[in-house]
Protein backbone atom coordinates (compact mmCIF):
# COMPACT_ATOMS: atom_id res chain seq x y z
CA UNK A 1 -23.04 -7.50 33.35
CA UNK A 2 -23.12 -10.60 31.22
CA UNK A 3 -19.52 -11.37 29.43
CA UNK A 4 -19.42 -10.22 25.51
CA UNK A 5 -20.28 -13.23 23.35
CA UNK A 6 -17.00 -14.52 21.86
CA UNK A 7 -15.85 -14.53 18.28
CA UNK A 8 -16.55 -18.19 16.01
CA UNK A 9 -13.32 -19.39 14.63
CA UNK A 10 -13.66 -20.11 11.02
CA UNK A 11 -12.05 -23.71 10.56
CA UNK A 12 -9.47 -24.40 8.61
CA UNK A 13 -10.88 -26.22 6.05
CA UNK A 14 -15.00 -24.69 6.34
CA UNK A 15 -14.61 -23.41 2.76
CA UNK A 16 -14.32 -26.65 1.56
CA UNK A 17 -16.95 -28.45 3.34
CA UNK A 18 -19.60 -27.85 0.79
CA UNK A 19 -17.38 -29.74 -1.93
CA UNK A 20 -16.50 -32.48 0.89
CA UNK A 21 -20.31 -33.11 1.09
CA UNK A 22 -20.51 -32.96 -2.69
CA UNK A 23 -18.05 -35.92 -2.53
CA UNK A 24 -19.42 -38.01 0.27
CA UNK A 25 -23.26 -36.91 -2.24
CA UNK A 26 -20.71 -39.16 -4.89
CA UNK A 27 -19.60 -41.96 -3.23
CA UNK A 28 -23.06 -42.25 -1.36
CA UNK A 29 -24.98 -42.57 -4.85
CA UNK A 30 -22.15 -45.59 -5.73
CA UNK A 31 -22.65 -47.48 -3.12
CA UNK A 32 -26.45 -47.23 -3.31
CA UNK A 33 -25.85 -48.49 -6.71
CA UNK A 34 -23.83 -51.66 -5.71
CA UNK A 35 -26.02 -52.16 -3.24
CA UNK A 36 -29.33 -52.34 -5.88
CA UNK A 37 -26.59 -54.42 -7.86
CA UNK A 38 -26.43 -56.86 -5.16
CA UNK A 39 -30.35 -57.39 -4.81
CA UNK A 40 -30.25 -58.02 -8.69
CA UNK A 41 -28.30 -60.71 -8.21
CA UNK A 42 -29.71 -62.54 -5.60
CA UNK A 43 -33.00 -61.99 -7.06
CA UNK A 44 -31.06 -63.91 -10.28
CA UNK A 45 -30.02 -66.70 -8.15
CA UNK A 46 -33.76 -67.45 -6.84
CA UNK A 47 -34.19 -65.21 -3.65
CA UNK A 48 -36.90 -62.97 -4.01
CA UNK A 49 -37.11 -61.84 -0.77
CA UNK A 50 -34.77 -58.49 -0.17
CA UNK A 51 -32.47 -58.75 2.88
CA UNK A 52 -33.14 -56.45 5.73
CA UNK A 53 -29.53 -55.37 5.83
CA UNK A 54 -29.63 -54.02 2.51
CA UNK A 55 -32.90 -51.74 3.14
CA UNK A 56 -31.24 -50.59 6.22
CA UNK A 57 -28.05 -49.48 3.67
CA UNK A 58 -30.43 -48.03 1.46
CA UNK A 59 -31.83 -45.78 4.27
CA UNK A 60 -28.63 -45.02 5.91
CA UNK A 61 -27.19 -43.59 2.54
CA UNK A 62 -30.58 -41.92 1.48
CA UNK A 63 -30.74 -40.54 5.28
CA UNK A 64 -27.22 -39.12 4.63
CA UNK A 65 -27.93 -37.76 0.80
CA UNK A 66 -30.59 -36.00 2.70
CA UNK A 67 -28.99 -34.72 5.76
CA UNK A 68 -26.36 -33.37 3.70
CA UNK A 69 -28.95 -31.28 1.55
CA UNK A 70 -29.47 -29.08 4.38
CA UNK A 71 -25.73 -28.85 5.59
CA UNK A 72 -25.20 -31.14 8.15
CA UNK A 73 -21.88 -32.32 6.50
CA UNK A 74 -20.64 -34.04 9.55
CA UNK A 75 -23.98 -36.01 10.28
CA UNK A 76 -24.13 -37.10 6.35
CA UNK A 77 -20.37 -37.62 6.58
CA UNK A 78 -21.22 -39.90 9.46
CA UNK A 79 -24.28 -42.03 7.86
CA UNK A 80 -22.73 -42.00 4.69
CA UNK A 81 -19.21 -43.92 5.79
CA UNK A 82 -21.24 -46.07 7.87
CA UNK A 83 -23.79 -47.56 5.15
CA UNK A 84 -20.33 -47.73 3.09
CA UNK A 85 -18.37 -49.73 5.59
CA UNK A 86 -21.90 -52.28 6.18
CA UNK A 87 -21.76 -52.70 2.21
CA UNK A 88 -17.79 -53.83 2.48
CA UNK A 89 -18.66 -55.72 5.78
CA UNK A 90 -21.02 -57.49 4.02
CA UNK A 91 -19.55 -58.54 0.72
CA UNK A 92 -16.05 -59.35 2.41
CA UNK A 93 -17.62 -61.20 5.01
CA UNK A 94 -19.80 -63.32 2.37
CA UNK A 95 -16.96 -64.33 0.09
CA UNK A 96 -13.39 -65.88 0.76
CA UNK A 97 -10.56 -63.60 1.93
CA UNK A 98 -8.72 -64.45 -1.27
CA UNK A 99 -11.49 -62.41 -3.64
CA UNK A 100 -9.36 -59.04 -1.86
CA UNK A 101 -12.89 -57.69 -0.89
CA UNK A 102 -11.69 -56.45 2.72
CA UNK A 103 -9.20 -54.58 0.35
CA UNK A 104 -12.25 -51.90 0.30
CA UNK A 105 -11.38 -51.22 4.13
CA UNK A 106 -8.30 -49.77 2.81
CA UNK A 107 -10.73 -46.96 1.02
CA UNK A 108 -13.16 -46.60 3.51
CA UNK A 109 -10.74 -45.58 6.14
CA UNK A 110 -8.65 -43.39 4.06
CA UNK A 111 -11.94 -41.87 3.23
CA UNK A 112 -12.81 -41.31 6.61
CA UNK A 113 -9.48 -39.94 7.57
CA UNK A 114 -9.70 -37.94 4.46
CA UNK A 115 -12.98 -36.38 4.79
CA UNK A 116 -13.04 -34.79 8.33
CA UNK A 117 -11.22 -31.28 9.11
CA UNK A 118 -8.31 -31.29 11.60
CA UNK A 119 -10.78 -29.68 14.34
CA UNK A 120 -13.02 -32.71 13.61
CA UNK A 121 -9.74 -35.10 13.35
CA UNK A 122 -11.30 -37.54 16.19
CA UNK A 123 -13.95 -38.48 13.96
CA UNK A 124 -11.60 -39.28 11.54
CA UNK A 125 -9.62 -41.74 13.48
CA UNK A 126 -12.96 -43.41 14.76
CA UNK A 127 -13.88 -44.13 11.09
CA UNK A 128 -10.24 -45.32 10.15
CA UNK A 129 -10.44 -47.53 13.47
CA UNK A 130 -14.00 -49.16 12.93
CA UNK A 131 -12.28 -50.25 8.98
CA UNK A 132 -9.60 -51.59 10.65
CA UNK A 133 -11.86 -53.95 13.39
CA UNK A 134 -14.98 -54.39 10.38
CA UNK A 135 -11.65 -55.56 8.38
CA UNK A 136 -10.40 -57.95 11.29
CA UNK A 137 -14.20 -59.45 11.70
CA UNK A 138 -14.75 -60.13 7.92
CA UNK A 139 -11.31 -61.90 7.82
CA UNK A 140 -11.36 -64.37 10.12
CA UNK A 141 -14.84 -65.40 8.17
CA UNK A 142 -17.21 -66.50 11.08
CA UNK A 143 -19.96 -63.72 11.01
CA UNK A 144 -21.33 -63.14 7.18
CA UNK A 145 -24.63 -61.44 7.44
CA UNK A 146 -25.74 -62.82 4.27
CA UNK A 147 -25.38 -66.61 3.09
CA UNK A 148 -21.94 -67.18 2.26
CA UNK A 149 -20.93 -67.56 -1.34
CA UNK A 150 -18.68 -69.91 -2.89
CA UNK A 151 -16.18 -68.99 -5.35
CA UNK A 152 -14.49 -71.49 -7.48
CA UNK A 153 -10.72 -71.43 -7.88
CA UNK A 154 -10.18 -70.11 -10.74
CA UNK A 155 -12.28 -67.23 -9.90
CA UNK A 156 -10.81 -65.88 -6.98
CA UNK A 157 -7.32 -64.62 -8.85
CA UNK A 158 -9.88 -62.75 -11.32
CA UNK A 159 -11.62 -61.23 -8.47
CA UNK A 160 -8.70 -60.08 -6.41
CA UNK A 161 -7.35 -58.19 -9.43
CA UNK A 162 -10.58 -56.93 -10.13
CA UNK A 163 -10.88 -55.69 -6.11
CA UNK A 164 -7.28 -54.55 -5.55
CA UNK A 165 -7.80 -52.47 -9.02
CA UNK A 166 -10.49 -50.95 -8.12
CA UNK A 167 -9.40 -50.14 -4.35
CA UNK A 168 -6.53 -48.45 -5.48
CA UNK A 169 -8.64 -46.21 -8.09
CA UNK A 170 -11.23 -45.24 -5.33
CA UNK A 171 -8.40 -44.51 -3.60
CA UNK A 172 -6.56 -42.17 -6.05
CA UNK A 173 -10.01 -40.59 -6.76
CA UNK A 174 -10.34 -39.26 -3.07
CA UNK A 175 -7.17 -38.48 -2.94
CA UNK A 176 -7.34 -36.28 -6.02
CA UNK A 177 -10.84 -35.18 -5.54
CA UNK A 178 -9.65 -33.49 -1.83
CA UNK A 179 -6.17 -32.54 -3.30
CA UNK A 180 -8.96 -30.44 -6.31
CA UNK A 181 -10.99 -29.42 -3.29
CA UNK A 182 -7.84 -27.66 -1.17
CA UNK A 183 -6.45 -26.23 -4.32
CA UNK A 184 -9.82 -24.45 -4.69
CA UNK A 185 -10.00 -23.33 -0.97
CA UNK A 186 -6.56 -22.08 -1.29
CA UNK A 187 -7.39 -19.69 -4.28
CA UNK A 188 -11.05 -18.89 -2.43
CA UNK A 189 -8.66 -17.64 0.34
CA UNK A 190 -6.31 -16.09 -2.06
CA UNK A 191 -9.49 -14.34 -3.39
CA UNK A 192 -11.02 -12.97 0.13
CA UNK A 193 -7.25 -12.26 0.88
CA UNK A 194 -6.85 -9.78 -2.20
CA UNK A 195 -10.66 -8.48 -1.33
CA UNK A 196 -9.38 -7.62 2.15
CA UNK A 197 -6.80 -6.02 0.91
CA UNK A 198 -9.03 -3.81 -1.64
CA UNK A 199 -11.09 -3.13 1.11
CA UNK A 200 -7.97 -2.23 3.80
CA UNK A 201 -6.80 0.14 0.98
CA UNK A 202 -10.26 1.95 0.60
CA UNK A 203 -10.14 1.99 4.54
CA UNK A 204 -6.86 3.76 4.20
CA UNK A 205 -8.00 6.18 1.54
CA UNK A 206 -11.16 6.55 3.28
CA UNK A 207 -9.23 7.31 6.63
CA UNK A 208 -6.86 9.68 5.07
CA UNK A 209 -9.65 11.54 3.26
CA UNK A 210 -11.45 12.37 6.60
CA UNK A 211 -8.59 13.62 8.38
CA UNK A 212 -7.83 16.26 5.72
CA UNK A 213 -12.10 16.78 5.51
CA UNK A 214 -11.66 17.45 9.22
CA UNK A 215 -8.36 19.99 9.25
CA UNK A 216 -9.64 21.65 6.12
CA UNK A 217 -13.08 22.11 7.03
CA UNK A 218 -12.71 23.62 10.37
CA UNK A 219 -10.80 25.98 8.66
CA UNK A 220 -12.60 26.53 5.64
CA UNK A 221 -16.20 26.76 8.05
CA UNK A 222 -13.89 29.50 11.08
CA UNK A 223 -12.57 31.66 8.49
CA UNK A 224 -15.64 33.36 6.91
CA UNK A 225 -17.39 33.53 10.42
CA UNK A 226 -14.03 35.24 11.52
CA UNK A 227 -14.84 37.30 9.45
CA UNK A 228 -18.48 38.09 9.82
CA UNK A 229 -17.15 38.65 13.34
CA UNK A 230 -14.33 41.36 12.46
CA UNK A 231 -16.85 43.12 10.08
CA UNK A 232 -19.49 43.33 12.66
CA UNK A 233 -17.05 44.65 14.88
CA UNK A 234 -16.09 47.52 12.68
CA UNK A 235 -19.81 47.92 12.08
CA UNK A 236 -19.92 48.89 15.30
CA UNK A 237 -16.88 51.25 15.31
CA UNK A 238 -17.69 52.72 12.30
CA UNK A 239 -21.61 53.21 11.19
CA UNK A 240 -20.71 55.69 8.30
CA UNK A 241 -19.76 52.04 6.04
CA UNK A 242 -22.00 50.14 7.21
CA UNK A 243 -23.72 48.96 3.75
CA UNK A 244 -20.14 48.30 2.21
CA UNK A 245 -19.20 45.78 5.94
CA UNK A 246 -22.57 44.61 4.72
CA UNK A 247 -21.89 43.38 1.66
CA UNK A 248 -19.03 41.80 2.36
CA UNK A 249 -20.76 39.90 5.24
CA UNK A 250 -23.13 38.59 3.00
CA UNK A 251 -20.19 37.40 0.46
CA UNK A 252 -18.70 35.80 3.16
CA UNK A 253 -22.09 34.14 4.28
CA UNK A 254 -22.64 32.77 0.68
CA UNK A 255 -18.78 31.01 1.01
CA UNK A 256 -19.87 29.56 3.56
CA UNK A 257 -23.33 28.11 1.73
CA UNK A 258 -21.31 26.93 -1.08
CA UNK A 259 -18.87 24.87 1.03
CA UNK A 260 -21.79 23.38 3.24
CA UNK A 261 -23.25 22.84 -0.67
CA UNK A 262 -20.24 20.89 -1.08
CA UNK A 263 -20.31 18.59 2.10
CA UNK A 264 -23.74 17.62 1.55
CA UNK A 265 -23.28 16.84 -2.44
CA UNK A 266 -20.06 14.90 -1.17
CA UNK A 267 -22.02 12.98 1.51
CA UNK A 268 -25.04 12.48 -0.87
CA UNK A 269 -22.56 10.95 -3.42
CA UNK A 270 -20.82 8.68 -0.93
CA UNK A 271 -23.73 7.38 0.73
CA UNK A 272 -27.20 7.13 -2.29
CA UNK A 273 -26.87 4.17 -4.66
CA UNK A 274 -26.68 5.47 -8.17
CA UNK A 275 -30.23 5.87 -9.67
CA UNK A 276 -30.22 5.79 -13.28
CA UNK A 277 -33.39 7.26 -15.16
CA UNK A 278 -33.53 8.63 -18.74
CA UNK A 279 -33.63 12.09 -19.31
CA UNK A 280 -32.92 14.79 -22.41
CA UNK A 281 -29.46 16.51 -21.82
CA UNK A 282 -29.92 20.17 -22.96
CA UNK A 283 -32.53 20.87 -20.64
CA UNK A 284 -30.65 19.71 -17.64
CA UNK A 285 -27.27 21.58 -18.87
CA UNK A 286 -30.02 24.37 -19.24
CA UNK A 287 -31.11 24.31 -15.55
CA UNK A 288 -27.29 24.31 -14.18
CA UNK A 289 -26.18 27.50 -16.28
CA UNK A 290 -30.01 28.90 -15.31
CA UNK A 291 -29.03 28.03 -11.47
CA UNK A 292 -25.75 29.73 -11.76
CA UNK A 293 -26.64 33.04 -14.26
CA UNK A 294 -26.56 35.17 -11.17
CA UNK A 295 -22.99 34.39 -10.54
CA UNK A 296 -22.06 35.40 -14.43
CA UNK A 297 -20.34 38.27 -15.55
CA UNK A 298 -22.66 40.11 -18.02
CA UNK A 299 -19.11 39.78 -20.54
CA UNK A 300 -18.75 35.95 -20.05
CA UNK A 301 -21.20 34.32 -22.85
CA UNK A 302 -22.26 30.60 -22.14
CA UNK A 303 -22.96 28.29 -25.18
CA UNK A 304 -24.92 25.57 -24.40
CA UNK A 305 -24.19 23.30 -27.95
CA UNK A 306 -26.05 19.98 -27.06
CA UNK A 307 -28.30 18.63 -29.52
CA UNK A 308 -31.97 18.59 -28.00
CA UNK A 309 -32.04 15.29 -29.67
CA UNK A 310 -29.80 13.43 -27.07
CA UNK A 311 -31.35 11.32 -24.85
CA UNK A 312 -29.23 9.54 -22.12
CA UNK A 313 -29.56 6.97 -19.26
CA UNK A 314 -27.52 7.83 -15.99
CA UNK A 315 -28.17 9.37 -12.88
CA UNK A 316 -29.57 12.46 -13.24
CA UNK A 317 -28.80 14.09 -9.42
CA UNK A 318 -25.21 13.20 -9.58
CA UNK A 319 -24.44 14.48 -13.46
CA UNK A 320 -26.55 17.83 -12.19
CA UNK A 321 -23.51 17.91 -9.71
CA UNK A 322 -20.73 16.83 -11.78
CA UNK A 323 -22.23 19.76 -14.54
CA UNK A 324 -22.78 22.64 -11.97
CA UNK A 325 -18.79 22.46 -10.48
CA UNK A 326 -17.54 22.24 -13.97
CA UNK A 327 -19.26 25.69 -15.29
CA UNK A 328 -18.60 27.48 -12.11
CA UNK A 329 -15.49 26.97 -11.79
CA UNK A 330 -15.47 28.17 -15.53
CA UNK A 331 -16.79 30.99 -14.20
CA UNK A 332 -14.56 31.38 -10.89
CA UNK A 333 -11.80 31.47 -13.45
CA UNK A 334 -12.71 33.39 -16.33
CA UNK A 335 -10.30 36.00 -18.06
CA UNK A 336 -12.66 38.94 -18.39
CA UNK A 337 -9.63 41.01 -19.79
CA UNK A 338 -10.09 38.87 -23.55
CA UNK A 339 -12.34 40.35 -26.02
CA UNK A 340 -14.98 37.99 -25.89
CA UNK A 341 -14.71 35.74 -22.64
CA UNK A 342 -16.89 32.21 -22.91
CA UNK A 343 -18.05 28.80 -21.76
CA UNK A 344 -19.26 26.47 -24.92
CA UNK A 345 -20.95 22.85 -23.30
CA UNK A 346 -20.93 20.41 -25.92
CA UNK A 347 -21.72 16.79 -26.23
CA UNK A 348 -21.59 13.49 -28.67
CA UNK A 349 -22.68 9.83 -28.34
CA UNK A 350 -21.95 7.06 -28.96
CA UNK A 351 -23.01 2.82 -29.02
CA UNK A 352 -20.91 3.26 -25.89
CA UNK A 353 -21.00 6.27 -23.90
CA UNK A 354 -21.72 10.00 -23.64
CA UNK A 355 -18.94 12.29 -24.31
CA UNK A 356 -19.37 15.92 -22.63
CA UNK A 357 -17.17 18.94 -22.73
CA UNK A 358 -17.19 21.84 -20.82
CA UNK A 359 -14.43 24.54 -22.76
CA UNK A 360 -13.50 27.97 -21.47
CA UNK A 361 -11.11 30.64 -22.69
CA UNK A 362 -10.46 31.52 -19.29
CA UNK A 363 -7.06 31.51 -16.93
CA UNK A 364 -6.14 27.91 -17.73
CA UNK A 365 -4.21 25.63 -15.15
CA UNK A 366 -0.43 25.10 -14.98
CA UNK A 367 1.00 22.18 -16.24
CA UNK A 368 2.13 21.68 -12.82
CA UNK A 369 -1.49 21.91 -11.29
CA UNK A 370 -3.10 19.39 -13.49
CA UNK A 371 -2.09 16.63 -11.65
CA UNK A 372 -3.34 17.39 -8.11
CA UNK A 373 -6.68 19.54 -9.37
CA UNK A 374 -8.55 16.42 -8.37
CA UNK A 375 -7.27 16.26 -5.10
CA UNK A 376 -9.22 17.20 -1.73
CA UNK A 377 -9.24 20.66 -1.06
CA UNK A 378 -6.56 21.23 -3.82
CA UNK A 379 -6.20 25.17 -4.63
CA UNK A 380 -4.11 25.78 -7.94
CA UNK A 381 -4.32 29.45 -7.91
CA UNK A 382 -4.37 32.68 -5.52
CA UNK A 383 -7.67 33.45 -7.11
CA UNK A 384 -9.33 30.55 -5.97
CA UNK A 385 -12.45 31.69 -3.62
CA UNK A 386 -13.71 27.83 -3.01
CA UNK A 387 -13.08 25.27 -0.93
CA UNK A 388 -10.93 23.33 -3.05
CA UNK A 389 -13.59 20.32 -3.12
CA UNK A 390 -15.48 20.80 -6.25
CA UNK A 391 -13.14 18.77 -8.58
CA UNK A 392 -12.80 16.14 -6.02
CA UNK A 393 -16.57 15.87 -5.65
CA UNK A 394 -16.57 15.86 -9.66
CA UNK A 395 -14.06 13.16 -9.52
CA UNK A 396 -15.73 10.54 -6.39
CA UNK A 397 -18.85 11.38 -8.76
CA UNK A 398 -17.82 10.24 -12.19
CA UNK A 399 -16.22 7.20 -10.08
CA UNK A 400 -19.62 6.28 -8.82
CA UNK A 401 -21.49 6.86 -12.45
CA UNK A 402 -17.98 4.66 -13.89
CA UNK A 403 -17.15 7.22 -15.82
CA UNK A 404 -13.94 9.56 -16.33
CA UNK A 405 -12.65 12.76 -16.58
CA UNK A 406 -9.46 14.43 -18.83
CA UNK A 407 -8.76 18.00 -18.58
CA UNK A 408 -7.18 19.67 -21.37
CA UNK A 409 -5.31 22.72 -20.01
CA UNK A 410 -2.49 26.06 -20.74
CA UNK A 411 -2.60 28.55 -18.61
CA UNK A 412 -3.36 31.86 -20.61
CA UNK A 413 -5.15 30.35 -22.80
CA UNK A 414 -8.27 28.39 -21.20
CA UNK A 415 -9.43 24.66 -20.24
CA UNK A 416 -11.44 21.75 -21.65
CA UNK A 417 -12.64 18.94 -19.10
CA UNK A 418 -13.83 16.09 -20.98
CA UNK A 419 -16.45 13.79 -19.74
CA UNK A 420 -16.61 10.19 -20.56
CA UNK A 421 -20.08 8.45 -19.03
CA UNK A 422 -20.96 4.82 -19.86
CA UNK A 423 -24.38 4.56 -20.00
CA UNK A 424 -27.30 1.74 -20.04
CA UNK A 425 -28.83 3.54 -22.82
CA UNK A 426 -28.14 6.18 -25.46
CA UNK A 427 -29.65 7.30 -27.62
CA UNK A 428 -29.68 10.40 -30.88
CA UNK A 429 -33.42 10.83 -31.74
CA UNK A 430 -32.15 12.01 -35.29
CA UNK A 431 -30.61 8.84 -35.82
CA UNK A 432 -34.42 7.41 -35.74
């Protein structure tokens, strides 16, 4: 068996390399300039013919320019410094050591120093290296490429200020232009740093989650077929209740179907992308209470006070969800011991978002409760029949839709949850 394929190493610096080449794009474009500048002026002075060592520049940086288009920084990198280093070589080598031209060897090295990453540091010293000898060649004078010029006395002060000056700004500009470029890799690290993080803690969260799915869901999926199994049991034991062990096998069964409901709405939710599509509210609240009459008391009266007129933009599988575990667990936990027991849906817009309220006069919550209803597999009360992941579902919902959820509560007296949906689009049709 072949051995695994190993792991890249990111280097050091790679986040920077695209700004590097941005630079080297710079400097590249200048020195094409003063090389255009110098066939001006020998075209001033009578010499019409270009020199071939200036095309070849030309190319070199062009080459370069190009090569680093397509991310070859160290290739363009290479070119670039090169064509740079045969424009010093040629002006310092074509004038008197006095103008301070070789003074440009001083930026060409730094820059190619400068410009490499440490796992490319070799390069680096080459470039600083071939300044140094180009520097040595065009000082001692006996190797100009072009015909030598002539500069009077009282020039060559001028010059050298001129040359030193601007050796020491092309200096301070790389310096300051990779000092820029490592500030801004250090906060693109900072940023995939804090994104790691994010993601570690939704790892975490994620990680935690499935343990208690796993503990809780054995359980919740053993009980009611220990059950079924203890009923058929005594169906066999005793024939003369037979229909009663009946019925409560088929409660149990439909337990069951309501916490497999569950999973899959939970594993929909984490795993679909959120599908938005317009659609009229009332007639979807009308389809959940519809879906759920036969689990209604015939006391319990259900309200369904949205205007026909609102018109919303969201997903309509996942607020179908979010609706249906709100009104049945109105109805899990109804008081039908009040006079007149209820559920009232209601709902306003508006530029913003869709407001939705689902009220009951039912058992209410504890204050103590409130907190933790949200929570996986969460039971506040003895009464509870579910799984305890219908509110959590509600909750990993609304988080995918962006919206949120308040729950008004007193135990005695009945609950409000509030739903707050930004939406794409909302709309009133009597506003039009």
């Amino acid at each position: 068996m072949a051995d695994p394929k190993p792991k890249e190493t990111i280097p050091e610096f790679s986040l920077s390399l695209e700004r590097r080449a941005g630079l080297i794009n710079r400097l590249g474009l200048m020195a094409i300039g003063i090389v255009v500048l110098l066939i001006f002026l020998d075209f001033t002075k009578g010499k019409p013919t270009v020199h071939w060592s200036y095309i070849s520049i030309i190319a070199a940086l062009a080459i370069a320019i190009i090569v680093n288009r397509f991310g070859y920084f160290k290739v363009a990198a290479s070119f670039g410094l090169l064509a740079i280093d045969a424009v010093v070589y040629i002006l310092a080598s074509s004038e008197p050591y006095e103008t301070g031209v070789c003074l440009h060897f001083v930026t060409t090295g730094f820059a190619g120093i400068i410009f490499f990453t440490r796992e490319h540091k070799w390069y680096g010293i080459g470039f600083g290296l071939l300044s140094v000898l180009l520097y040595d060649l065009a000082a001692i004078g006996n190797m100009p490429v072009v015909e030598y010029r002539h500069v009077p006395l009282n020039e060559i002060r001028t010059l050298f200020i001129i040359n030193s000056s601007v050796c020491t700004f092309c200096c301070i500009f790389i310096l300051h232009s990779i000092m820029q470029l490592n500030s801004k890799v250090k906060d693109d690290l900072t940023a995939k740093k804090m994104e790691i993080n994010f993601q570690n803690q939704i790892l975490v969260k994620s990680n935690a989650e499935l343990d208690r799915f796993v503990y809780s869901a054995s359980h919740d999926l053993r009980a009611p077929l220990s059950s079924i199994a203890g009923l058929i049991d005594l169906i066999h034991r005793d024939r003369s209740d037979t229909d009663k062990y009946l019925a409560m096998i088929k409660d149990r069964i439909g337990v069951m179907d309501r916490f497999i409901t569950e999973v899959i709405d939970y594993s929909r939710n984490a795993r679909l992308g959120v599908k938005k599509e317009k659609l009229i509210l009332k007639p979807l609240i009308d389809e959940v209470v519809n879906l759920l009459k036969y689990s209604v008391p015939k006391q319990i009266e259900v309200f369904n006070n949205v205007s026909p007129l609102i018109e919303i933009e969201t997903d309509g599988s996942r607020l179908q969800v979010v609706l249906s575990n709100l009104i049945s667990n109105a109805i899990k936990y109804s008081d039908l011991r009040k006079t007149s027991p209820f559920i009232k849906i209601s709902a306003e817009i508006t530029n913003t978002e869709c407001r939705i309220s689902v009220a009951d006069n039912g058992i209410g919550i504890h204050k103590e409760h409130q907190s933790k209803i949200f929570d996986m597999f969460y039971r506040a009360t003895d009464r509870s029949k579910g799984s305890g992941l219908g509110l959590f579902i509600v909750k990993e919902t609304l988080e995918k839709l962006g919206g949120q959820m308040e729950v008004i509560s007193e135990h005695g007296v009945g609950s409000v949850f509030k739903i707050r949906l930004p939406i794409a689009t909302v709309s009133s049709k009597s506003q039009l």
